[in-house]
Protein backbone atom coordinates (compact mmCIF):
# COMPACT_ATOMS: atom_id res chain seq x y z
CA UNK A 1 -17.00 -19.50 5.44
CA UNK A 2 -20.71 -20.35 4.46
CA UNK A 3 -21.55 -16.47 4.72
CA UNK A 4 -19.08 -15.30 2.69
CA UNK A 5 -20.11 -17.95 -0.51
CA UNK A 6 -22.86 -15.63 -2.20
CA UNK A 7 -20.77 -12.04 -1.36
CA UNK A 8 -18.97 -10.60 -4.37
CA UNK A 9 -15.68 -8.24 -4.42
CA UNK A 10 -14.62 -5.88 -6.67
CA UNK A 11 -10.89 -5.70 -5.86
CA UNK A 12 -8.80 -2.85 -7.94
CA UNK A 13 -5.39 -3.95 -8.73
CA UNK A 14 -5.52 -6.97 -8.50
CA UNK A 15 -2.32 -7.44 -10.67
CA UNK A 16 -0.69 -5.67 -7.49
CA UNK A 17 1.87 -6.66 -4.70
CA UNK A 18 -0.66 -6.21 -2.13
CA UNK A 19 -3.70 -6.72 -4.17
CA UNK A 20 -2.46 -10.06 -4.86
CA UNK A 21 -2.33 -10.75 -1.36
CA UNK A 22 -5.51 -9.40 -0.47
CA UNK A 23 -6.84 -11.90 -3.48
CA UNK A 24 -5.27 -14.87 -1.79
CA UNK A 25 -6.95 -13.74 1.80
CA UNK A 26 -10.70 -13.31 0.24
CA UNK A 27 -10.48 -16.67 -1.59
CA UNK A 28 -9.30 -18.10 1.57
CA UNK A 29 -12.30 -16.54 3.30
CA UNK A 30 -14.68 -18.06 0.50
CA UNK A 31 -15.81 -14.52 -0.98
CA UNK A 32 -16.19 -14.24 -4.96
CA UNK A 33 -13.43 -11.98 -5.75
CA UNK A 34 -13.93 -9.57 -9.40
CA UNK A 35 -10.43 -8.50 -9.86
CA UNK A 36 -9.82 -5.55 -12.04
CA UNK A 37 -6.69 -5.23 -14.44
CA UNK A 38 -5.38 -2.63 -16.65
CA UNK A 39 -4.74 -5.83 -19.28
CA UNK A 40 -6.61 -9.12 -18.89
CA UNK A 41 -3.36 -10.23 -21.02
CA UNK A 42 -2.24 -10.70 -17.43
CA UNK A 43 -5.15 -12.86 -16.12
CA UNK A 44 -3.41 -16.04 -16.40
CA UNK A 45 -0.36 -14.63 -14.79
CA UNK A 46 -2.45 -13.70 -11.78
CA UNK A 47 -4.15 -17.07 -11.33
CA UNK A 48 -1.18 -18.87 -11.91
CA UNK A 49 0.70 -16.88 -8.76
CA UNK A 50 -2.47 -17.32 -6.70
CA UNK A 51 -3.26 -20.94 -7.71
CA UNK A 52 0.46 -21.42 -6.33
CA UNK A 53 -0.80 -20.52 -3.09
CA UNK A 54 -3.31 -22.91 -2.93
CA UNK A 55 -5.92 -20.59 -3.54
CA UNK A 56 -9.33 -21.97 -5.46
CA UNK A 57 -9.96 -19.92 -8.46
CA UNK A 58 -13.40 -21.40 -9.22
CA UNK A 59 -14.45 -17.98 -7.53
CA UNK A 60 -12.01 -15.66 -9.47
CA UNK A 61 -13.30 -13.67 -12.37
CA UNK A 62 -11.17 -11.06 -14.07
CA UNK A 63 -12.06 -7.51 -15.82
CA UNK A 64 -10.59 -4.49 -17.79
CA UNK A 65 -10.34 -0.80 -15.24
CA UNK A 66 -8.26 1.82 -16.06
CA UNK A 67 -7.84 4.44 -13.55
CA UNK A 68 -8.17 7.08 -16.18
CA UNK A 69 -10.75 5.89 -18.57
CA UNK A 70 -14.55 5.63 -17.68
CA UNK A 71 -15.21 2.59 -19.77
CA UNK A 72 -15.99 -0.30 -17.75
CA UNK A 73 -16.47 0.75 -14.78
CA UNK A 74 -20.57 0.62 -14.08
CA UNK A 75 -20.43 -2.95 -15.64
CA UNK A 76 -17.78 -4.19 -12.85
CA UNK A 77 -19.41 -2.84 -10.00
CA UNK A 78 -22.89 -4.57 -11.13
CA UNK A 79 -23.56 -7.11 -8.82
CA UNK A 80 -20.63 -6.43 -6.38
CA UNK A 81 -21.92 -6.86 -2.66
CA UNK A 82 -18.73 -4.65 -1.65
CA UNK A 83 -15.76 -2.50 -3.03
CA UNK A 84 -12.09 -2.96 -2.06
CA UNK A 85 -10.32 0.17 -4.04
CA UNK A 86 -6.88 -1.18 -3.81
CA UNK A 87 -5.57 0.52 -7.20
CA UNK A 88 -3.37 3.47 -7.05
CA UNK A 89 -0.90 4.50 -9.81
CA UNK A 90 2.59 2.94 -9.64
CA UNK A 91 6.20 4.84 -10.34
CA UNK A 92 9.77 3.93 -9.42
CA UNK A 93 10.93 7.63 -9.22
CA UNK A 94 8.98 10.67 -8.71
CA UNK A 95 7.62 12.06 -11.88
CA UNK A 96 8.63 15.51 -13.29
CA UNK A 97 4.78 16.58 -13.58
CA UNK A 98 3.58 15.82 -9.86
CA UNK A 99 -0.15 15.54 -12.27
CA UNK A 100 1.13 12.38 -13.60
CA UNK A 101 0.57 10.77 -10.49
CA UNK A 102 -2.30 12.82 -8.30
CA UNK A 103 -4.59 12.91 -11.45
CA UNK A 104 -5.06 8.95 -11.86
CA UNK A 105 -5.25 8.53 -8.56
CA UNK A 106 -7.85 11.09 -7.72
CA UNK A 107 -9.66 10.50 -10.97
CA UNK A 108 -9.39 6.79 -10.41
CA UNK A 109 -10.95 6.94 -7.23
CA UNK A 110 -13.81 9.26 -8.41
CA UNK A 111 -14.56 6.53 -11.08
CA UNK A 112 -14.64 3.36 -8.70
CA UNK A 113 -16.41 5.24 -5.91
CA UNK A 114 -19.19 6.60 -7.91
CA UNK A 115 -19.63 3.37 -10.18
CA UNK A 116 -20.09 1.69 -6.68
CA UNK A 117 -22.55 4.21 -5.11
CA UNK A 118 -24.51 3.75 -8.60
CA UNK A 119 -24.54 0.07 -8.05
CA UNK A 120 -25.64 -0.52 -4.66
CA UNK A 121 -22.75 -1.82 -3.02
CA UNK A 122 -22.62 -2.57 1.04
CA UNK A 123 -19.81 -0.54 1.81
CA UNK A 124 -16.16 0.44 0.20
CA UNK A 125 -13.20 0.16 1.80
CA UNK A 126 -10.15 2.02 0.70
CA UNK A 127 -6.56 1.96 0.23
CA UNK A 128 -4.85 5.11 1.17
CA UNK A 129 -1.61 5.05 3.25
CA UNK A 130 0.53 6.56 6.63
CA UNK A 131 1.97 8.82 4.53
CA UNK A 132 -1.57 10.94 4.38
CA UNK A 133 -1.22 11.06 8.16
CA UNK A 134 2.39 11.64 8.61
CA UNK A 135 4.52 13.36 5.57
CA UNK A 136 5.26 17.18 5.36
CA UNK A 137 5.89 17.88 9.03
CA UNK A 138 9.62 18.31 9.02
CA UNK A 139 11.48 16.98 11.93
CA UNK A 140 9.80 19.36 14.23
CA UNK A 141 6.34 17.61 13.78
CA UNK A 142 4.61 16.06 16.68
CA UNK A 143 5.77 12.79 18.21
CA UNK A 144 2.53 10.83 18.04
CA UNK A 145 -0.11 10.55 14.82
CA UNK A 146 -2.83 8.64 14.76
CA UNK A 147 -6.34 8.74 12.62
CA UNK A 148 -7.03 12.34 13.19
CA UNK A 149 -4.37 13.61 11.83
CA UNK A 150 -4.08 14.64 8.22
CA UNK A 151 -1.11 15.43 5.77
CA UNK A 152 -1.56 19.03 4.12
CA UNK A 153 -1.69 18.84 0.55
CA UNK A 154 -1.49 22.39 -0.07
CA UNK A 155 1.64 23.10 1.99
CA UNK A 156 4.04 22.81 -0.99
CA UNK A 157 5.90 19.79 1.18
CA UNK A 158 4.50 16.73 0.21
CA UNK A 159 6.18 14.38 -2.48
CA UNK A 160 3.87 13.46 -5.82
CA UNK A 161 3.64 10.04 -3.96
CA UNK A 162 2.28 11.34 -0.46
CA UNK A 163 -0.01 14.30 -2.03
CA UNK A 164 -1.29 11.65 -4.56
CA UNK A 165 -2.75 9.35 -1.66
CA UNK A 166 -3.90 12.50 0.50
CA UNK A 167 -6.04 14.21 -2.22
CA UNK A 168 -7.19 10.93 -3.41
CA UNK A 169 -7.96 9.81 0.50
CA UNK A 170 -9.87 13.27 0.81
CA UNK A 171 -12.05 13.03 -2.29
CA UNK A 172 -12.93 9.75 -1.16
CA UNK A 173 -14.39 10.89 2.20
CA UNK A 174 -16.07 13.88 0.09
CA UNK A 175 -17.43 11.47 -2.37
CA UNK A 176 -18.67 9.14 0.40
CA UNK A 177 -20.31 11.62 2.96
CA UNK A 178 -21.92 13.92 -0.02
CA UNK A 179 -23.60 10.92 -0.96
CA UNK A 180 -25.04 10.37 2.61
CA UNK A 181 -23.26 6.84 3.30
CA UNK A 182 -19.82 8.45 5.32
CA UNK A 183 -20.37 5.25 7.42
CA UNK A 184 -19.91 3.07 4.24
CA UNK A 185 -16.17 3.78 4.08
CA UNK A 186 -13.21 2.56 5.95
CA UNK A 187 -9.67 3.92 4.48
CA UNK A 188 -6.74 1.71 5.64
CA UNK A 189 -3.37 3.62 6.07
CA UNK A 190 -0.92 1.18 5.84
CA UNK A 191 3.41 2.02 6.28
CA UNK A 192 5.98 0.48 4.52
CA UNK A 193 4.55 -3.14 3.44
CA UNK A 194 7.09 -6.14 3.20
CA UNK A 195 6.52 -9.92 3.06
CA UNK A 196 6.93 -12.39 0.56
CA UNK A 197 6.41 -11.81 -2.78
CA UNK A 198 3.54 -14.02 -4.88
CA UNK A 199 5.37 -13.14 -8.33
CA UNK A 200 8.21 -11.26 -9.56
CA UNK A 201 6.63 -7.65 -8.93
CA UNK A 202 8.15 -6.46 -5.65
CA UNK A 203 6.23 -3.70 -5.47
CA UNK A 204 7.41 -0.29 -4.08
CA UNK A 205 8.71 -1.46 -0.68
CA UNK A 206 10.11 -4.43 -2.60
CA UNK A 207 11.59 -2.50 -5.19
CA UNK A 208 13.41 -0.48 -1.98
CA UNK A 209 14.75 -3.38 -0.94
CA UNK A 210 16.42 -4.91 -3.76
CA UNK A 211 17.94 -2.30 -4.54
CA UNK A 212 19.68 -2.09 -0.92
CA UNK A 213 20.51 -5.97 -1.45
CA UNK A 214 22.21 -5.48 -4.72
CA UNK A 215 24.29 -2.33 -3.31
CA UNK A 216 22.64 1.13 -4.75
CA UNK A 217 22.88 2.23 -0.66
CA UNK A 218 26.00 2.57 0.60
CA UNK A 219 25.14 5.04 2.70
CA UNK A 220 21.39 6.30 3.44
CA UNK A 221 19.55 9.46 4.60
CA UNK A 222 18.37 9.81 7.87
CA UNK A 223 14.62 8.90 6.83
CA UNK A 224 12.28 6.23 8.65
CA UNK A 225 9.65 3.52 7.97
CA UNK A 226 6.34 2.74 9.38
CA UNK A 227 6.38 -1.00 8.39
CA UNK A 228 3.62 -3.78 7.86
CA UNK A 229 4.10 -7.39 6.87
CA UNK A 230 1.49 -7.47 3.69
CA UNK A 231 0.00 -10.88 4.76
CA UNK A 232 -1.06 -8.55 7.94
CA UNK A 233 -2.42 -6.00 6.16
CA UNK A 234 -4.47 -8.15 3.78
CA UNK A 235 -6.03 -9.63 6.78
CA UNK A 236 -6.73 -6.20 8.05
CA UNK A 237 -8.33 -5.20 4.41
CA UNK A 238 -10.77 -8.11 4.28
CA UNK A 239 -11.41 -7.50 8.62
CA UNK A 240 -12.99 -4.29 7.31
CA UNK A 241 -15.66 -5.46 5.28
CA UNK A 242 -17.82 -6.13 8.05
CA UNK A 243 -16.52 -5.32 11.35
CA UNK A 244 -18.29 -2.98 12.59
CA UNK A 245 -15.39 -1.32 14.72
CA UNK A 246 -13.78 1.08 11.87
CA UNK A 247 -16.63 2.00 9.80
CA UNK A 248 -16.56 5.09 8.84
CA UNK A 249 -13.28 5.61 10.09
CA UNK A 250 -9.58 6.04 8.73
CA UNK A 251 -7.40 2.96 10.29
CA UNK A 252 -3.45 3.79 9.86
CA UNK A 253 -1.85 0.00 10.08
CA UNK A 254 1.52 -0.24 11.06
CA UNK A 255 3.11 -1.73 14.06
CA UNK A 256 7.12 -0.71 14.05
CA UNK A 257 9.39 2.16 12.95
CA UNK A 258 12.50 1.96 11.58
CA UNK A 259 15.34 3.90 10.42
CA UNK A 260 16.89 2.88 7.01
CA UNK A 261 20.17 2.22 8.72
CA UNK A 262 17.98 0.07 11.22
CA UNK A 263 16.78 -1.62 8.35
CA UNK A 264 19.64 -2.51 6.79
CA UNK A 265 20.76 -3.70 9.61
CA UNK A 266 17.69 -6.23 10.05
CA UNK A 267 18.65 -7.11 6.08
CA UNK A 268 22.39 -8.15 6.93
CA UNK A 269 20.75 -10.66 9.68
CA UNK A 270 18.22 -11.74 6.82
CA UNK A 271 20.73 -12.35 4.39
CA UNK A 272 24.02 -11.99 5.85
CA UNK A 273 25.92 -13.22 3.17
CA UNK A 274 24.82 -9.85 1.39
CA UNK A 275 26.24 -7.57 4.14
CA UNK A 276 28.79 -6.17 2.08
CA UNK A 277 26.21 -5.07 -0.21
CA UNK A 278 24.10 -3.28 2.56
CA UNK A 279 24.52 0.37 3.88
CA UNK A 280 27.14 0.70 6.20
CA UNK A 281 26.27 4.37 7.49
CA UNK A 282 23.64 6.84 8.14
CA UNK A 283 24.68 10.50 5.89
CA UNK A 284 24.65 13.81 7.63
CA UNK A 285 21.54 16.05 6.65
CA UNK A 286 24.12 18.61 5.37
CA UNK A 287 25.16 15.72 2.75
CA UNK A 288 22.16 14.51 2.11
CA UNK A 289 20.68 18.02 0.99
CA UNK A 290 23.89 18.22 -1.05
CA UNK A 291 23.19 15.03 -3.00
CA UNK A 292 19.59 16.36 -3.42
CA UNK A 293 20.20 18.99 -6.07
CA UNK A 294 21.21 16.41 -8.30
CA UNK A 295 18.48 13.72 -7.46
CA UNK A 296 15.15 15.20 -7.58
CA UNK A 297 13.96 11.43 -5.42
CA UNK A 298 15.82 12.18 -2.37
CA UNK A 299 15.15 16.40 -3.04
CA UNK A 300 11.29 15.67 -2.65
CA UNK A 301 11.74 13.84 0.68
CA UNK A 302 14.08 16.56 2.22
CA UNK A 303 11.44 17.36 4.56
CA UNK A 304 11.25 14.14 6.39
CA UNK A 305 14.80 13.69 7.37
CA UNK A 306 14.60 12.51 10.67
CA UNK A 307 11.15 12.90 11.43
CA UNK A 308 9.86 8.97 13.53
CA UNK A 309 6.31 10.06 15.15
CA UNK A 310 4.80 7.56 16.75
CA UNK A 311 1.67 5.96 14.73
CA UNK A 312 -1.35 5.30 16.77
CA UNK A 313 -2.22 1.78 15.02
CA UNK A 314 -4.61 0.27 17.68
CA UNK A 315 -7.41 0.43 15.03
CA UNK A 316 -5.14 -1.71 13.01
CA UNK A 317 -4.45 -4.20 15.89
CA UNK A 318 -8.64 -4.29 16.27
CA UNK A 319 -9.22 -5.81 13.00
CA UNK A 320 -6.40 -7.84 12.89
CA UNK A 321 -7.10 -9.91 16.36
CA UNK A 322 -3.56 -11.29 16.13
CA UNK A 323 -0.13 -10.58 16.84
CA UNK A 324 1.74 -8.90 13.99
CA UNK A 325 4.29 -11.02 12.06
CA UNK A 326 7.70 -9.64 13.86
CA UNK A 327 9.11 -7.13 11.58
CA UNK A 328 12.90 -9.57 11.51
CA UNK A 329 10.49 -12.15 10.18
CA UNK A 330 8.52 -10.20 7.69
CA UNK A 331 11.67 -8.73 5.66
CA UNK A 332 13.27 -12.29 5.64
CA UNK A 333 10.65 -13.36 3.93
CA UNK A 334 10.92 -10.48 2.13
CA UNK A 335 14.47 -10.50 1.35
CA UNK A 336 14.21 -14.56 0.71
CA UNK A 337 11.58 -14.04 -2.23
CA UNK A 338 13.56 -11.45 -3.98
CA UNK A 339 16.15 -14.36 -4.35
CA UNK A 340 13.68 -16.84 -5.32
CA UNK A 341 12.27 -14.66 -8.31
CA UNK A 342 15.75 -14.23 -9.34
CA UNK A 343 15.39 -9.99 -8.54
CA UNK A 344 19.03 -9.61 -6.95
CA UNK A 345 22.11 -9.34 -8.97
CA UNK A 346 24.93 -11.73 -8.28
């Protein structure tokens, strides 16, 4: 703990599901944590959901980043020992203009990368996600993934989402190794990430959920999830500042796949007096692509219907040095603080 007192973080969405928990883990660890904010109207929102926790906020300081502005940005990385680039631009449906999304989040990372190299910082580590490894490869793709492996953002079949994180995951490594300090990075690739919620943001994966537990799903495509419990991953994120292990390297973190049938299934033993709520079967791929010329969501993820590679997370497992939380766990908690912020209808 005593090492860790005189270190400073610049954390990136901060204001995030799993920036929140990443937060909670540094303070817990005794770092200084700088966490950045589009709005620091939302400052006392975030201490409030960490101080619930138990977390001590006398080393919490707050300040204004914007993915797509420059201002700010050389002043918040002054004096940060390392930078945890956690920020990524955040939609509920796939955008019309795939720009909307791959712009902030490759400009975004330009602007915290470069602010950091300017400063002086240790290293950077950097969230990207299992969907720069895996998406795009149609149900014909290979049956194991692992670090090496890249998604091809110029093959025409990623989603905004997964082509966002790849081309932003690339120009970090660019960035990085141009600059002579490849070694300096670590990228965590994390799956789907569940766990309890610190506020009432659910996040993406949340945001998945409740909507299964308040009955959008009656039926679901034949699509799978790489899944992580966030407190996991957090642990994982902080694991990387300084173990040597994965520096320099791309670390995809998830420990279980399941279907979304599978996972409602797991739901319905969470909460089972929601089970007439939860899907009750698994569409045809004829149906599906049916249903996708009128819903440009489930048209942009077409090419992943039944595609469940295996995901080579023994990096992941290195930095943890702990069992996973079981997945059944992990979305009851999940499921459990979606009712206790009041997010499911009913």
């Amino acid at each position: 703990m005593a090492t860790n007192s005189n270190t400073t973080i610049l954390l990136t969405g901060v204001t995030g599901y799993l920036g929140g928990h990443i937060a909670l883990e540094l303070l817990r660890l005794g770092y200084h944590v700088r966490g950045s904010m589009r709005d620091l109207a939302r400052a006392d929102h975030v201490r409030q959901a960490l101080s619930a926790q138990g977390a001590d906020l006398s080393k919490m300081t707050f300040v204004q980043l914007d993915l797509t502005q420059d201002a700010g940005w050389d002043e918040a990385s002054t004096g940060a020992d390392y930078l945890m680039h956690v920020a990524s631009p955040f939609v509920t449906a796939m955008p019309k203009d795939k720009m909307q999304l791959i712009g902030p989040a490759v400009e975004g990372t330009e602007r915290a990368l470069q602010a950091a190299l300017k400063a002086g910082v240790k290293r950077v580590v950097l969230t990207s996600s299992s969907v720069a490894i895996v998406n795009g490869r149609g149900a014909s793709g290979p049956s194991e993934l692992g670090p090496s492996d890249w998604a091809d953002p110029e093959s025409g079949k990623l989603n905004a989402y997964a082509e966002s994180k790849t081309r932003a995951e690339m120009r970090a490594w660019e960035i990085m190794q141009a600059a002579g300090r490849g070694k300096d990075l670590t990228v965590i690739n994390p799956g789907f990430i569940l766990g309890p919620l610190l506020d009432e943001d659910p996040g993406t994966s949340g945001d998945l959920m409740r909507r299964m537990l308040n009955g959008e799903f009656p039926a679901v495509p034949d699509l799978y999830l790489h899944l992580i419990d966030v407190r996991d991953l957090a642990r994982i994120h902080c694991a990387a500042l300084t173990n040597e292990v994965t520096f320099g390297c791309r670390v995809p973190a998830a420990f279980e796949i399941q279907s979304l049938r599978e996972f409602g299934d797991a739901l319905k033993a969470a909460l089972p007096e929601r089970a007439d709520q939860l899907p009750k079967l698994t569409l045809p791929n004829w149906a599906v692509r049916i249903y996708a010329l009128f819903n440009p969501d489930i048209r942009a993820n077409l090419v992943e219907l039944g595609y469940h590679p295996s995901l080579d997370a023994s990096r992941g497992q290195t930095l943890l040095k702990q069992d996973p939380v079981p997945t059944q766990d992990t979305i009851a908690d999940m499921a459990r603080s979606l009712a206790h912020h009041g997010l499911l209808s009913g």
